[in-house]
N, C-alpha and C. Protein backbone atom coordinates (compact mmCIF):
# COMPACT_ATOMS: atom_id res chain seq x y z
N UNK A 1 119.23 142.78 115.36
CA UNK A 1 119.99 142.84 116.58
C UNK A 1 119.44 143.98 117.44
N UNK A 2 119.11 143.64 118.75
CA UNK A 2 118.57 144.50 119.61
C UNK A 2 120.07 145.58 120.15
N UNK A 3 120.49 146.73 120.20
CA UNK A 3 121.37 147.18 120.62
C UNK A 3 120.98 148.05 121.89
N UNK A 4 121.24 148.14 123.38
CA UNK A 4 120.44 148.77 124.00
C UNK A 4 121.38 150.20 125.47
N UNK A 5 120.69 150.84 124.66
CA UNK A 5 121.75 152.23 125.13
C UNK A 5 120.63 152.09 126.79
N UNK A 6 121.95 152.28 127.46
CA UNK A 6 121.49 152.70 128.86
C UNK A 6 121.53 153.82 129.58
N UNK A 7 120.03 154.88 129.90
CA UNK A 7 120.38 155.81 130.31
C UNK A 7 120.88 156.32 131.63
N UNK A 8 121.58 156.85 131.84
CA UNK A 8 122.40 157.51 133.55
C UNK A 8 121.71 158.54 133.93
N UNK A 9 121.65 158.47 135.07
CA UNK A 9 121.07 159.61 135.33
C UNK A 9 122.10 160.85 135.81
N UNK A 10 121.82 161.91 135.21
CA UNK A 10 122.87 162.79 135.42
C UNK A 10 122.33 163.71 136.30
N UNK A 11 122.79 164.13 137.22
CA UNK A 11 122.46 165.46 138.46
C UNK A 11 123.74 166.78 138.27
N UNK A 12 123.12 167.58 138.63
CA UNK A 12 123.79 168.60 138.57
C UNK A 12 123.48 169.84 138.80
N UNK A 13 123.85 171.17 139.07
CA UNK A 13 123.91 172.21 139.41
C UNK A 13 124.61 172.96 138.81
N UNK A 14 124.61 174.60 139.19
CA UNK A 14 126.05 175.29 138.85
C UNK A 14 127.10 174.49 139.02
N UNK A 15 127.42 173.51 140.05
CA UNK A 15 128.53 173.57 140.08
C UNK A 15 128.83 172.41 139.60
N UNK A 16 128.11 171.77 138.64
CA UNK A 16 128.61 170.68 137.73
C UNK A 16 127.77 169.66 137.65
N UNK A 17 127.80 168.52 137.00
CA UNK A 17 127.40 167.25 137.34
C UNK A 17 127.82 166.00 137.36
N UNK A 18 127.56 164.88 138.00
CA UNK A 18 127.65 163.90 138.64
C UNK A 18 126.76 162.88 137.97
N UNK A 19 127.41 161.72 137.70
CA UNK A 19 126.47 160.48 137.08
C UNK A 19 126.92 159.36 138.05
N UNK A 20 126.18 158.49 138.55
CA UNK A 20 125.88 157.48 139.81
C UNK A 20 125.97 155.99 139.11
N UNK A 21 126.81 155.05 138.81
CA UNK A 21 126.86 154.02 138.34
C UNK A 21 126.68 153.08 139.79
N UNK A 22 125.52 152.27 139.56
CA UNK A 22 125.08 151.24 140.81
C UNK A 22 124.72 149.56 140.23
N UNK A 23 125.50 148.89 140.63
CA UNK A 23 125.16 147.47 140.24
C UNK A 23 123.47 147.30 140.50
N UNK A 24 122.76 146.79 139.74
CA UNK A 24 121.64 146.05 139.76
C UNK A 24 120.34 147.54 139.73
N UNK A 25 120.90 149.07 139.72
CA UNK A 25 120.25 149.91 139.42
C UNK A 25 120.08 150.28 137.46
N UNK A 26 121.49 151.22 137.28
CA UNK A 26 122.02 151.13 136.09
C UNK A 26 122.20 150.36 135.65
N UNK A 27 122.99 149.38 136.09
CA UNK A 27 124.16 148.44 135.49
C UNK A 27 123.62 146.96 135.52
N UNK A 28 123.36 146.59 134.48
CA UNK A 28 122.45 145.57 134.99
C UNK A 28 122.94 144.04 135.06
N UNK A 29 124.04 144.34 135.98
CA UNK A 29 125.11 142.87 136.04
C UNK A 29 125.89 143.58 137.58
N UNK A 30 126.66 142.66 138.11
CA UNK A 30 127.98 142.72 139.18
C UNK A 30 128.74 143.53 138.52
N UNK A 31 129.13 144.30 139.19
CA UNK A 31 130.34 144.95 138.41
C UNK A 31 131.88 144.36 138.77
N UNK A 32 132.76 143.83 138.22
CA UNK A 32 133.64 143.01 138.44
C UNK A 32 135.21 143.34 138.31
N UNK A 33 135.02 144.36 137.20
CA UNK A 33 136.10 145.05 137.01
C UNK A 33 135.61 146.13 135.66
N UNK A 34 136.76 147.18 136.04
CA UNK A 34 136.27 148.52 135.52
C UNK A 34 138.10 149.05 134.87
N UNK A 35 137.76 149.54 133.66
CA UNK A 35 138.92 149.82 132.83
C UNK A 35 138.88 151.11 131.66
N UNK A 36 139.31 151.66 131.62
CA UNK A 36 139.04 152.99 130.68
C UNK A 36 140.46 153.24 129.76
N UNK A 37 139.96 153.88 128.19
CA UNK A 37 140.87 154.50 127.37
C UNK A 37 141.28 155.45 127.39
N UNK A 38 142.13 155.98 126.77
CA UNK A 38 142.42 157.74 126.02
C UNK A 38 143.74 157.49 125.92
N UNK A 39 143.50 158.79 124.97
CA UNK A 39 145.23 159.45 124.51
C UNK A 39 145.39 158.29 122.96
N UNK A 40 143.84 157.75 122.21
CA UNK A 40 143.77 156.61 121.15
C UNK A 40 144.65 157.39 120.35
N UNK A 41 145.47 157.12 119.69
CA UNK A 41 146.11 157.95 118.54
C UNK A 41 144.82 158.22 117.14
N UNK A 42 144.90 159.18 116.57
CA UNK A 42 144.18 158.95 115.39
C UNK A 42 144.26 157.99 114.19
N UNK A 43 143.25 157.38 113.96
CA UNK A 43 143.18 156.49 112.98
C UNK A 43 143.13 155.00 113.43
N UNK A 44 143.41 154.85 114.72
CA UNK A 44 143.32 153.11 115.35
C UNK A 44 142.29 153.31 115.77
N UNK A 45 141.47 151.73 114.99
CA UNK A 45 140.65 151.09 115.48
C UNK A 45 141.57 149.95 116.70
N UNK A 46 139.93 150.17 117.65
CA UNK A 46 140.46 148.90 118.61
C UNK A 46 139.49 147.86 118.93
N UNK A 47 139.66 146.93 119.48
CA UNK A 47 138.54 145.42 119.90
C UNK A 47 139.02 144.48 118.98
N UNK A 48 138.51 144.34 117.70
CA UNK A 48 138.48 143.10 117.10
C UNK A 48 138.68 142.04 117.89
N UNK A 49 137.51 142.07 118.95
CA UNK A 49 136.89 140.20 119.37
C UNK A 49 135.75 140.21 119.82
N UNK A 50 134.83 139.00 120.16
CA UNK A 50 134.35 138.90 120.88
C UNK A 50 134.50 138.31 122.22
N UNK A 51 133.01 138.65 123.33
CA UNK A 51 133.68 137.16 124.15
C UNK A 51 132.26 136.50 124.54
N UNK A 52 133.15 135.51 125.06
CA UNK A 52 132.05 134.13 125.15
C UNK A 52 131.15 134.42 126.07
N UNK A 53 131.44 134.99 127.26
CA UNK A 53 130.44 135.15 128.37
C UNK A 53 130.72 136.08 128.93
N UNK A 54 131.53 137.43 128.82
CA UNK A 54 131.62 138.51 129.62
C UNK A 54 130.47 139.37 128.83
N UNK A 55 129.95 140.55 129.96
CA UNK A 55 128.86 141.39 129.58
C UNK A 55 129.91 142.79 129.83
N UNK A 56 129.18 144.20 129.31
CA UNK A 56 130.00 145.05 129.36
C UNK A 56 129.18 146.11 129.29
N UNK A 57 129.51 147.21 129.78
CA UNK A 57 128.88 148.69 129.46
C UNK A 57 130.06 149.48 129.00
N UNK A 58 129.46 150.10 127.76
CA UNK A 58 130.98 151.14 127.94
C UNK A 58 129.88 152.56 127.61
N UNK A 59 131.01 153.68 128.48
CA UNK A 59 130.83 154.65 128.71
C UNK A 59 131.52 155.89 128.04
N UNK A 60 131.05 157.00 127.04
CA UNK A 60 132.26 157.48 126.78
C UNK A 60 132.53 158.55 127.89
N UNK A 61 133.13 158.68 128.73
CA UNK A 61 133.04 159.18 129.79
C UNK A 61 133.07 161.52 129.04
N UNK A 62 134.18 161.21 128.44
CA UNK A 62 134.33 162.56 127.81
C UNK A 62 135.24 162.29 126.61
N UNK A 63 134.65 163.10 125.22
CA UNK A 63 134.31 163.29 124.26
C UNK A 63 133.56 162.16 123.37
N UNK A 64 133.75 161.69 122.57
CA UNK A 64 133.08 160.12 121.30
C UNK A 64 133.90 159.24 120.50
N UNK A 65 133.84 158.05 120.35
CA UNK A 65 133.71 157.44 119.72
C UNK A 65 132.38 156.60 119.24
N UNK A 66 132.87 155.57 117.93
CA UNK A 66 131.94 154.82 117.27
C UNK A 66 132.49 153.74 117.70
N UNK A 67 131.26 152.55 117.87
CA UNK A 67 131.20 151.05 117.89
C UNK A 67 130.28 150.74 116.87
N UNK A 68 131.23 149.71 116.57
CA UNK A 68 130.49 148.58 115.53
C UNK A 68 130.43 147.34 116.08
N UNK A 69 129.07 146.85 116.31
CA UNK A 69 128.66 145.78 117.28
C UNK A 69 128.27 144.74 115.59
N UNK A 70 128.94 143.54 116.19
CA UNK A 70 127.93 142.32 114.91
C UNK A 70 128.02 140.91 116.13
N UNK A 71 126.53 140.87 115.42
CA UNK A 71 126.16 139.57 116.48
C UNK A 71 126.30 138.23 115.64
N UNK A 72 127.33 138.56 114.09
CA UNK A 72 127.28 137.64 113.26
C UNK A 72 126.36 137.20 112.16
N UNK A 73 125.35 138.11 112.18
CA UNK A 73 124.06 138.58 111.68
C UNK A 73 123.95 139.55 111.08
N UNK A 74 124.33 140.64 111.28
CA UNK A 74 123.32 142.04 111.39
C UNK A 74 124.80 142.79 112.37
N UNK A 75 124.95 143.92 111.30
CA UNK A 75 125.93 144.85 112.19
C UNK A 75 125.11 146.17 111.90
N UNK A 76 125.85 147.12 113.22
CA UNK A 76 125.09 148.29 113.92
C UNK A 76 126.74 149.35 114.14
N UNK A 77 126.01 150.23 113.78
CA UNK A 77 127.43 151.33 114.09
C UNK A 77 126.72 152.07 115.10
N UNK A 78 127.16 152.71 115.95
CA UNK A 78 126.34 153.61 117.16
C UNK A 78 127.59 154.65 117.26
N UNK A 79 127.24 155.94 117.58
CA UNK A 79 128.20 156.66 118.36
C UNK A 79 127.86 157.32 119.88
N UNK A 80 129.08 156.89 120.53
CA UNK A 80 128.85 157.07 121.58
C UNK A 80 129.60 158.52 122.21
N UNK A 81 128.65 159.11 122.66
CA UNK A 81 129.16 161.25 122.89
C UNK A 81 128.34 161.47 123.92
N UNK A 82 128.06 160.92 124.77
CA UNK A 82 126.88 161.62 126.02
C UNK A 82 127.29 160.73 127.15
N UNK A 83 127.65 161.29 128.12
CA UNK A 83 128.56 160.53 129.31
C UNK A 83 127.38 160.24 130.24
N UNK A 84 126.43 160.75 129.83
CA UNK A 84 124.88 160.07 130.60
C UNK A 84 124.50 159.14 129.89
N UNK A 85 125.13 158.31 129.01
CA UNK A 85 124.58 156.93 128.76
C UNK A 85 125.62 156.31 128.25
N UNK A 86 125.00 154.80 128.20
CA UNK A 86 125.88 153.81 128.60
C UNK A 86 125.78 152.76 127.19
N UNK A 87 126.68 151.91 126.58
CA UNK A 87 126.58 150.95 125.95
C UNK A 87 126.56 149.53 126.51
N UNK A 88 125.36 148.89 126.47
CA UNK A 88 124.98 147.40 127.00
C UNK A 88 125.85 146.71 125.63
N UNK A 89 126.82 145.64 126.34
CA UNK A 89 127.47 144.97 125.26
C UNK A 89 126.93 143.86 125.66
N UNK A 90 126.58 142.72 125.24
CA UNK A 90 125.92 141.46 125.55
C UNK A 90 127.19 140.54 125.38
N UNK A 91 127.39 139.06 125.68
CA UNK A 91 128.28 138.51 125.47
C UNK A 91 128.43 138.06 123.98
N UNK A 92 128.87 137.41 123.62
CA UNK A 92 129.21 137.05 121.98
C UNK A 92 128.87 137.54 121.00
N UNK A 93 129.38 139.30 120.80
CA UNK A 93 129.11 140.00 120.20
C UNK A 93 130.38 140.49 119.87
N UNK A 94 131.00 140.45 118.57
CA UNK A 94 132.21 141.20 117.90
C UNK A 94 132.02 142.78 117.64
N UNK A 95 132.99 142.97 118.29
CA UNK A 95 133.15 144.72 118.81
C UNK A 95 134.73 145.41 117.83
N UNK A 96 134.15 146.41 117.67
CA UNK A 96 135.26 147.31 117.20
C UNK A 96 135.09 148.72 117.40
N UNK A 97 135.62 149.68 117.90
CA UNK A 97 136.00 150.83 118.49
C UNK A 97 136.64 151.96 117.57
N UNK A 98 136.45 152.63 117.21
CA UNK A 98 137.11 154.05 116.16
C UNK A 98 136.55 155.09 116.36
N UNK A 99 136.97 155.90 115.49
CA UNK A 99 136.80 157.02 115.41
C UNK A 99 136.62 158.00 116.94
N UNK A 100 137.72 157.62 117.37
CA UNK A 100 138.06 158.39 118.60
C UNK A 100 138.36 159.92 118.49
N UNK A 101 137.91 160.83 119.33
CA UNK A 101 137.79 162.37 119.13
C UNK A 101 139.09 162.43 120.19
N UNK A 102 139.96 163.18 119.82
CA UNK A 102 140.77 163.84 120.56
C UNK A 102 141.21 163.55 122.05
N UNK A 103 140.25 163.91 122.70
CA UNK A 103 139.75 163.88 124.00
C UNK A 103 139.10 162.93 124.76
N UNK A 104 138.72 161.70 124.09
CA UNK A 104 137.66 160.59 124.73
C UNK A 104 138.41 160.06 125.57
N UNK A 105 137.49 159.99 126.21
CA UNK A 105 137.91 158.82 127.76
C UNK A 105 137.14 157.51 127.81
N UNK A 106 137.21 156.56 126.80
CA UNK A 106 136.36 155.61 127.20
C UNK A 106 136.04 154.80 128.32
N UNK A 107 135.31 154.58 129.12
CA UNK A 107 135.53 153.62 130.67
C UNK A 107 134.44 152.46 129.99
N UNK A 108 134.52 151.20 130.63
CA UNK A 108 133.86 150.00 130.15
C UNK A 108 133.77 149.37 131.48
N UNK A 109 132.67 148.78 132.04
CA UNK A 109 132.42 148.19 133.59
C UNK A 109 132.07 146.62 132.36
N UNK A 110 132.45 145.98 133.49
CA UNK A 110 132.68 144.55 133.17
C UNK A 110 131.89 143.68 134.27
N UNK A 111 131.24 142.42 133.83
CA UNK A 111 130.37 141.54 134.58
C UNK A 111 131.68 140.13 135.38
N UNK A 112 132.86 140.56 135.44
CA UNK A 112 134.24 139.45 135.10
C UNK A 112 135.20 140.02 135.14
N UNK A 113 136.28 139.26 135.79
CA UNK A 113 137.39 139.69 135.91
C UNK A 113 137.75 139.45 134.18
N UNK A 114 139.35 139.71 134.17
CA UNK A 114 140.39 139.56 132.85
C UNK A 114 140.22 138.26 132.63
N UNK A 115 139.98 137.38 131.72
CA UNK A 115 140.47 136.16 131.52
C UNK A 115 140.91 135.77 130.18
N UNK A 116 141.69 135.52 129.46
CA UNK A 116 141.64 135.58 127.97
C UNK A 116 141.16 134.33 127.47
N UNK A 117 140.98 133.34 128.12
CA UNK A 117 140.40 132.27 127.52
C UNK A 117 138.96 132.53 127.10
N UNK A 118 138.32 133.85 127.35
CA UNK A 118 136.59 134.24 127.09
C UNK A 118 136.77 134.84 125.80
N UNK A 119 138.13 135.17 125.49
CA UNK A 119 138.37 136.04 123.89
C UNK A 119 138.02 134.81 123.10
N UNK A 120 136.83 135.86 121.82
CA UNK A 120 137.42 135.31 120.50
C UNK A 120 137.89 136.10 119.77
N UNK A 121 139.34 136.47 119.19
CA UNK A 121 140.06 136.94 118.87
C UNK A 121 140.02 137.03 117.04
N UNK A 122 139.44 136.23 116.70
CA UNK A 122 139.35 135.86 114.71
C UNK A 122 138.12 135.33 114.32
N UNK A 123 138.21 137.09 113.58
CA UNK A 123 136.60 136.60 113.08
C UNK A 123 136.04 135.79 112.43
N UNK A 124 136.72 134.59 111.61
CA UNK A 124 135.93 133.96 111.04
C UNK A 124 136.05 132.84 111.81
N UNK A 125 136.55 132.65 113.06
CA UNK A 125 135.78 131.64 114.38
C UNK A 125 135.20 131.94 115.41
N UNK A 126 134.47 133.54 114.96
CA UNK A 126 133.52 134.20 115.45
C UNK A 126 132.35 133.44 114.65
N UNK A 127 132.58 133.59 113.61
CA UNK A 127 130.78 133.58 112.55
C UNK A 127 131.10 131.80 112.40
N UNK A 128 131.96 131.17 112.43
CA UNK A 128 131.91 129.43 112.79
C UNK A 128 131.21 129.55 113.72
N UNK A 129 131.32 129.59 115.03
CA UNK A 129 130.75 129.71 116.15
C UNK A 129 129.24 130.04 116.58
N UNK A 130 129.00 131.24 115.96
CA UNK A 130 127.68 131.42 115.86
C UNK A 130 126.59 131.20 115.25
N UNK A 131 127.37 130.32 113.45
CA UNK A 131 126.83 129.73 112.95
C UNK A 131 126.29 127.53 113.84
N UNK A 132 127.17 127.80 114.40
CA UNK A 132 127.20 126.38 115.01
C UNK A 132 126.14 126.44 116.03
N UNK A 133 125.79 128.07 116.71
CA UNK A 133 125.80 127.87 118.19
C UNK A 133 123.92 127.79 117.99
């Protein structure tokens, strides 16, 4: 499984820095809708789904978590702690989210509005599926 971290470019000065999220620069989709975490309690995992055709970046904006990406194949744990880069989620890829630090702010830009009919919600008509597809 190809997993592919996207880098941001971060600017800054004394007086701080600034990261520039641009459709078709960074982001390599429409951006369609945009949604962020925090305040995860300790010990919840979150995601358990995939989806059929939405694409995704997630960002930990400030502090880390871990993703566990499986393409039904081959799973990948990554942690994500550097608000200058980005997680490329591809579509039909089962996602799960933990090990949240205190402080994380996750944000996730989306290629799609909300729709729940794009969830797959149970994994073993995740790996039907991909075995079929």
């Amino acid at each position: 499984m190809q997993v592919k971290l996207i880098p941001l470019q971060a600017h800054g000065d004394e007086r701080g820095s600034l990261v520039a999220l641009e459709e078709g620069k960074n982001i390599p989709f429409e951006i369609k809708r945009v949604y962020y975490m925090f305040k995860t309690n300790p010990g919840v995992r979150r995601g358990f789904h995939a989806h059929k055709t939405l694409k995704q970046v997630a960002i930990a904006v400030r502090g880390s978590c871990r993703f566990m990406l499986d393409d039904g194949r081959e799973r990948v744990d990554i942690l994500l702690d550097n608000p200058a880069q980005g997680l490329l989620i591809e579509s039909f890829m089962w996602r799960e989210m933990y090990d949240f630090s205190d402080d994380c702010v996750l944000m996730v830009l989306a290629d799609q509005l909300y729709d729940e009919n794009d969830y797959v919600r149970d994994y073993e008509a995740f790996i039907s599926q991909v075995q079929e597809g």
